[in-house]
N, C-alpha and C. Protein backbone atom coordinates (compact mmCIF):
# COMPACT_ATOMS: atom_id res chain seq x y z
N UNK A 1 0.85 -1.17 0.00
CA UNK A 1 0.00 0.00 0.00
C UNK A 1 0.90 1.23 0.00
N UNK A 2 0.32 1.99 -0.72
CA UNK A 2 1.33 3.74 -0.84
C UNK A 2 0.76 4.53 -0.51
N UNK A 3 1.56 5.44 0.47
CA UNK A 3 1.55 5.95 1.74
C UNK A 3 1.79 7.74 0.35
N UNK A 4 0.29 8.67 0.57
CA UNK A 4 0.79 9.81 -0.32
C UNK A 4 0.70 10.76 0.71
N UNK A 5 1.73 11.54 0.52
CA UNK A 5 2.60 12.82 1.37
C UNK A 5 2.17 13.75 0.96
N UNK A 6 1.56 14.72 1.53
CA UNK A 6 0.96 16.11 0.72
C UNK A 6 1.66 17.08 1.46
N UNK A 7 2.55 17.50 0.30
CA UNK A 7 3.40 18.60 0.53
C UNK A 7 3.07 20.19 1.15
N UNK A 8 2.91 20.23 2.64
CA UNK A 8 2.13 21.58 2.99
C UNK A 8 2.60 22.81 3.12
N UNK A 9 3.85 22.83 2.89
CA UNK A 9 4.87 23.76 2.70
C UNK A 9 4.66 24.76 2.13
N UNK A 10 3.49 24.73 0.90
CA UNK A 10 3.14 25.96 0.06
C UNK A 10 2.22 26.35 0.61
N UNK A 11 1.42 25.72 1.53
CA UNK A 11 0.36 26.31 2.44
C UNK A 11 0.59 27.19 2.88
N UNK A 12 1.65 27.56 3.82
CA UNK A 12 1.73 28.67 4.80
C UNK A 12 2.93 30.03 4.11
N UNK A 13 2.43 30.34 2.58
CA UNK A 13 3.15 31.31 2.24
C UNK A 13 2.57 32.23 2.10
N UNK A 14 3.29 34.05 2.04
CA UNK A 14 3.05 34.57 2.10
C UNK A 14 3.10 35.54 0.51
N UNK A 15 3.09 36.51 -0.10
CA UNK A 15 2.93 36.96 -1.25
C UNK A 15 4.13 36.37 -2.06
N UNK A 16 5.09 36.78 -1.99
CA UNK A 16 5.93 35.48 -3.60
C UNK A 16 6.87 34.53 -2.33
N UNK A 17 5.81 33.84 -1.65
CA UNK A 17 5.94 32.65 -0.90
C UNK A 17 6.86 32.20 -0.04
N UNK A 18 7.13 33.75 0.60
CA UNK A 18 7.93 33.68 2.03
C UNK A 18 7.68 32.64 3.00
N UNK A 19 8.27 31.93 3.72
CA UNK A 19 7.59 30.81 4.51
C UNK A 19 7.37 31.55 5.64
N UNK A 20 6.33 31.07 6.27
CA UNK A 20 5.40 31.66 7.49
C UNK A 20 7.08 31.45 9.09
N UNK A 21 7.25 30.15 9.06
CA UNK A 21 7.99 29.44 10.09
C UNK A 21 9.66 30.32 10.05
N UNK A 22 10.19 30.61 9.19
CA UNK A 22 11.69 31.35 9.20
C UNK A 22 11.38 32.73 9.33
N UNK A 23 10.07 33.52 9.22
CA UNK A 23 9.55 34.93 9.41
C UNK A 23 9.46 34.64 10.56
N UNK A 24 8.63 34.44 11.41
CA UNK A 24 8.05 34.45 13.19
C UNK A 24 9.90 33.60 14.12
N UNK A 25 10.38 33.14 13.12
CA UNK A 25 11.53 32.68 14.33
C UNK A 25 12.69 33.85 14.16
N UNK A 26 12.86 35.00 13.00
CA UNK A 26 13.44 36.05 12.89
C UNK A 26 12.66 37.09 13.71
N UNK A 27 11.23 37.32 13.30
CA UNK A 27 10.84 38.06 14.41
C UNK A 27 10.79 37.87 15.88
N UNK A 28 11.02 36.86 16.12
CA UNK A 28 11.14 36.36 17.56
C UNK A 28 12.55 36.39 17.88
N UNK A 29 13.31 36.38 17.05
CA UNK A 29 14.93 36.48 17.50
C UNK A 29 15.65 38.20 17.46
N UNK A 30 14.48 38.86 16.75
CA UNK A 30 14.47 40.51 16.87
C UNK A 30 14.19 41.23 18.22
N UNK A 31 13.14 40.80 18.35
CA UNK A 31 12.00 41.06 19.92
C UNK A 31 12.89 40.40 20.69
N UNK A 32 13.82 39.42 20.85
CA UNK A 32 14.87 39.31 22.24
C UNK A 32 15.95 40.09 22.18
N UNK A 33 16.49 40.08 20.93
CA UNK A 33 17.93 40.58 21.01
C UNK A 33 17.26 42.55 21.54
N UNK A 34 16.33 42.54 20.89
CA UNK A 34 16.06 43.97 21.21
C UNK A 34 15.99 44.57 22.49
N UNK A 35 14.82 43.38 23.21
CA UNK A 35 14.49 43.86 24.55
C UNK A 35 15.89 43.34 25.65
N UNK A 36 17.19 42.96 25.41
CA UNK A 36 18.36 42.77 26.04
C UNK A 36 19.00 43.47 25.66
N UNK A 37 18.94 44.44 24.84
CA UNK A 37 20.13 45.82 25.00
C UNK A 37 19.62 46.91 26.03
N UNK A 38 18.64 47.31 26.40
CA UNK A 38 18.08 47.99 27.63
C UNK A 38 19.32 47.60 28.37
N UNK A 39 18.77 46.24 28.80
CA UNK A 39 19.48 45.38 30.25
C UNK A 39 20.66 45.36 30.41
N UNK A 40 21.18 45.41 29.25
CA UNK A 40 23.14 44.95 29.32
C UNK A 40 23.63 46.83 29.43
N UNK A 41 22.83 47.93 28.93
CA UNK A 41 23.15 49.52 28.97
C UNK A 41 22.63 49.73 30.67
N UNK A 42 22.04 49.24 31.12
CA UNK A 42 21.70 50.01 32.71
C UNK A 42 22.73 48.97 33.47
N UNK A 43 22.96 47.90 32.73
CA UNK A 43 23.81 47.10 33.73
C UNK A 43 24.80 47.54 33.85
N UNK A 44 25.11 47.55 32.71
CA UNK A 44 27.21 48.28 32.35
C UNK A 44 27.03 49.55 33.09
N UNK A 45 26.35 50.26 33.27
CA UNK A 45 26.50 51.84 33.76
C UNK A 45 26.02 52.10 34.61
N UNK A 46 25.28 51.02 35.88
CA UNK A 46 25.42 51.17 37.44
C UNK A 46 24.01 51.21 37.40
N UNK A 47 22.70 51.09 36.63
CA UNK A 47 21.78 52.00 36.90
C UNK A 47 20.91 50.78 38.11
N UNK A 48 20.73 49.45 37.98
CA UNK A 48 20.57 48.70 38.77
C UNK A 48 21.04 48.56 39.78
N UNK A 49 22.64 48.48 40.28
CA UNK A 49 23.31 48.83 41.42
C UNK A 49 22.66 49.55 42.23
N UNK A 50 22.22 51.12 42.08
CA UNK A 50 22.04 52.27 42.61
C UNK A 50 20.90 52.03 42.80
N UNK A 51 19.82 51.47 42.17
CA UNK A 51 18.33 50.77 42.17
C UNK A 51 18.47 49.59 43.52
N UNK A 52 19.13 48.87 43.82
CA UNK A 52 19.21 47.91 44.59
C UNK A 52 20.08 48.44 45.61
N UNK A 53 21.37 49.35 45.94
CA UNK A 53 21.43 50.10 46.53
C UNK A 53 21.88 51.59 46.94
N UNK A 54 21.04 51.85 47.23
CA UNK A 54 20.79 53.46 46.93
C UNK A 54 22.10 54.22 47.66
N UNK A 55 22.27 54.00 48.83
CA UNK A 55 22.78 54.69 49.77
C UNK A 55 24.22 54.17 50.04
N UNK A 56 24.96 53.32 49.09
CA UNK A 56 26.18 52.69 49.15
C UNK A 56 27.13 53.70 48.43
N UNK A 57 28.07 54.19 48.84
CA UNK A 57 28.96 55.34 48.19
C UNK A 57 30.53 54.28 48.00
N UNK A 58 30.46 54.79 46.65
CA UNK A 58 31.89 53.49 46.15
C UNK A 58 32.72 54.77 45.42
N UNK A 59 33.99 54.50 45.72
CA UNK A 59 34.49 55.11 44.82
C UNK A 59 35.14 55.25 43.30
N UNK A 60 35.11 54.46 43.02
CA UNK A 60 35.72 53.96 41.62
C UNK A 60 34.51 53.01 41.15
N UNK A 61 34.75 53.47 39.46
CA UNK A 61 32.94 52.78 39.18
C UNK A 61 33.75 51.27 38.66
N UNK A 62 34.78 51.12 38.57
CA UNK A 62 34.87 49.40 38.64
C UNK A 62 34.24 48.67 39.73
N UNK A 63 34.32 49.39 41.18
CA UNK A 63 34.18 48.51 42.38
C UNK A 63 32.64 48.18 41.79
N UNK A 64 31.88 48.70 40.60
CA UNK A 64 30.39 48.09 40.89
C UNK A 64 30.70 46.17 40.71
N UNK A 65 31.52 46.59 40.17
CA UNK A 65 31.57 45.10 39.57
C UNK A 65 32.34 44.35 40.44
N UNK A 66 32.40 44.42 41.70
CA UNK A 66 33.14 43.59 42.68
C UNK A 66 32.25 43.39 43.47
N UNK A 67 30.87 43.99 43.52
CA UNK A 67 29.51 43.59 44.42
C UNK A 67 29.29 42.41 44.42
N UNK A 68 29.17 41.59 44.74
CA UNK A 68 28.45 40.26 44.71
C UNK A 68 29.06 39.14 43.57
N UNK A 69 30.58 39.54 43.62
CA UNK A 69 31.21 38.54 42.60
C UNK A 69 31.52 37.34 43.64
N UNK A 70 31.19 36.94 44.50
CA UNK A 70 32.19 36.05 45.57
C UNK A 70 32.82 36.16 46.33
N UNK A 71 33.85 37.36 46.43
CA UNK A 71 34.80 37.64 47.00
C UNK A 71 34.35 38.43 48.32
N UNK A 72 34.60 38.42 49.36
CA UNK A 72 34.15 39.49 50.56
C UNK A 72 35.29 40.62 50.02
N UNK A 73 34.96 42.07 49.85
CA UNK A 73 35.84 43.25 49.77
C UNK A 73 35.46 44.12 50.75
N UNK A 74 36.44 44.85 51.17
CA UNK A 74 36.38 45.60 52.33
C UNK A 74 35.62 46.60 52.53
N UNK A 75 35.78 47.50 51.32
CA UNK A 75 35.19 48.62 51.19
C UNK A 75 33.50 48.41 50.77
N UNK A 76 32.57 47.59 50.63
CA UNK A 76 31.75 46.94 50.09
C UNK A 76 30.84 46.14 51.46
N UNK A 77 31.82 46.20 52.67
CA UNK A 77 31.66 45.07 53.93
C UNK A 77 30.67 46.11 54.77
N UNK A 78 29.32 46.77 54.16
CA UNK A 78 28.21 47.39 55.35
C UNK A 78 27.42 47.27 55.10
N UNK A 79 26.60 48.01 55.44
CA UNK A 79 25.17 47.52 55.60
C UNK A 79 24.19 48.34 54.09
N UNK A 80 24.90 49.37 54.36
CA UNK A 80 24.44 50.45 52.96
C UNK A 80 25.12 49.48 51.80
N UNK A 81 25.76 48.87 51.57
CA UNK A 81 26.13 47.83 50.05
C UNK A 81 25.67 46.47 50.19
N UNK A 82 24.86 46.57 51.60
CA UNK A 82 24.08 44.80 51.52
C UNK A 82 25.35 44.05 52.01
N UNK A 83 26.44 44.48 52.83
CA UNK A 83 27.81 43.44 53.11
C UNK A 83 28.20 42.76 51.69
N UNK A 84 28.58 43.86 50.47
CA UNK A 84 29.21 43.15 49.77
C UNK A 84 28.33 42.54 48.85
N UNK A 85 26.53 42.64 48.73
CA UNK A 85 25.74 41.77 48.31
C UNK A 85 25.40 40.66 48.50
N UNK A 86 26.18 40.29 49.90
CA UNK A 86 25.58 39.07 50.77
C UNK A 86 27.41 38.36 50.38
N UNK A 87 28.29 38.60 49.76
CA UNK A 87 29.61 38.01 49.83
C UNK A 87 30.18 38.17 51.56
N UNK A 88 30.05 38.90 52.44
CA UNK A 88 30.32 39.30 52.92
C UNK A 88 29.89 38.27 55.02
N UNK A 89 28.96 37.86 54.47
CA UNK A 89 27.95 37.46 55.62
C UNK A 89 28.48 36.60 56.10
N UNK A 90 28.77 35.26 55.59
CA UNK A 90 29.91 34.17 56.32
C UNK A 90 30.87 34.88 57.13
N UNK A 91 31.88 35.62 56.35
CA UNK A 91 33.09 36.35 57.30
C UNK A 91 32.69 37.41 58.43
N UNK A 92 31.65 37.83 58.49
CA UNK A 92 30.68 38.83 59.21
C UNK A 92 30.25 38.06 60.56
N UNK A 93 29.93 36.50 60.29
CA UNK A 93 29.75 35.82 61.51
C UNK A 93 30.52 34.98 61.95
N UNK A 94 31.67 34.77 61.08
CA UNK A 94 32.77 34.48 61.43
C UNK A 94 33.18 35.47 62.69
N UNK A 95 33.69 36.18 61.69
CA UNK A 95 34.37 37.41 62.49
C UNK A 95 33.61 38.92 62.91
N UNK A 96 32.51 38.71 63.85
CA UNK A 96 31.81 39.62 64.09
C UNK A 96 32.48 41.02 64.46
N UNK A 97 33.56 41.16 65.22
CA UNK A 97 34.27 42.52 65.10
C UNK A 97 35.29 42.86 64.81
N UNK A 98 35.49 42.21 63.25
CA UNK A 98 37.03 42.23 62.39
C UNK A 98 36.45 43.29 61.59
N UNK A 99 36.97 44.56 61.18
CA UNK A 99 37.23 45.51 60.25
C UNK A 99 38.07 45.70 59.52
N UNK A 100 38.52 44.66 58.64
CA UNK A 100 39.74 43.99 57.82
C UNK A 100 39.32 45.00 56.71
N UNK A 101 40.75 45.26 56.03
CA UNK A 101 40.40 46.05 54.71
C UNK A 101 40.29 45.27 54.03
N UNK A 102 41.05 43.88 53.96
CA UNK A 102 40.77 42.94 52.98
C UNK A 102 40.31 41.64 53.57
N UNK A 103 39.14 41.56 53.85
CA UNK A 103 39.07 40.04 54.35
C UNK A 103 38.84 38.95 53.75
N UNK A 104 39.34 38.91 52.68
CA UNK A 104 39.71 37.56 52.18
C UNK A 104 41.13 36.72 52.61
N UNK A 105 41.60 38.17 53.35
CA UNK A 105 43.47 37.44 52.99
C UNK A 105 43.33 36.96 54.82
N UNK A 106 42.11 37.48 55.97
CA UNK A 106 42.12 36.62 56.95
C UNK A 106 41.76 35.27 57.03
């Protein structure tokens, strides 16, 4: 018995027979890449930091990027930077009245 295949491919075209399926997965790969350049421009330039915490005074705008990488940093170790973004909290109850500039190297 023979098995007939009906080719539906020409079904879903559009005026000189764009396919429906490679249009909606380009438009769908537009609409992400789009709505993630916002995110990666407020990220790179602190605007979330300052959103999450307000009242943390850093001096050098690299240190944003030492918030909450792992590392406990000194300058980063209060309460206004979240202790570091929570890096900080182990060595904090570790060492409840160490004021180390660097407490990683205790």
């Amino acid at each position: 018995k023979k098995i007939e295949v009906e080719d539906v491919s020409k079904k879903f075209c559009f005026s000189n027979c764009i396919q429906f399926r490679p249009l909606v997965f380009l438009s769908l790969l537009f609409i992400m890449v789009g709505s993630l350049v916002p995110v990666i421009l407020r990220q790179s330039n602190g605007v979330y930091f300052k959103m999450m915490y307000p009242k943390c005074t850093i001096k050098h705008a690299y240190q944003v990027l030492q918030i909450n990488d792992g590392i406990c940093d000194g300058f980063a170790n209060n309460y206004e930077c979240g202790f570091d973004g929570g890096d900080c909290v182990n060595f904090n109850i570790a060492y409840p009245s160490c004021n180390a500039e660097n407490p990683e190297s205790v």
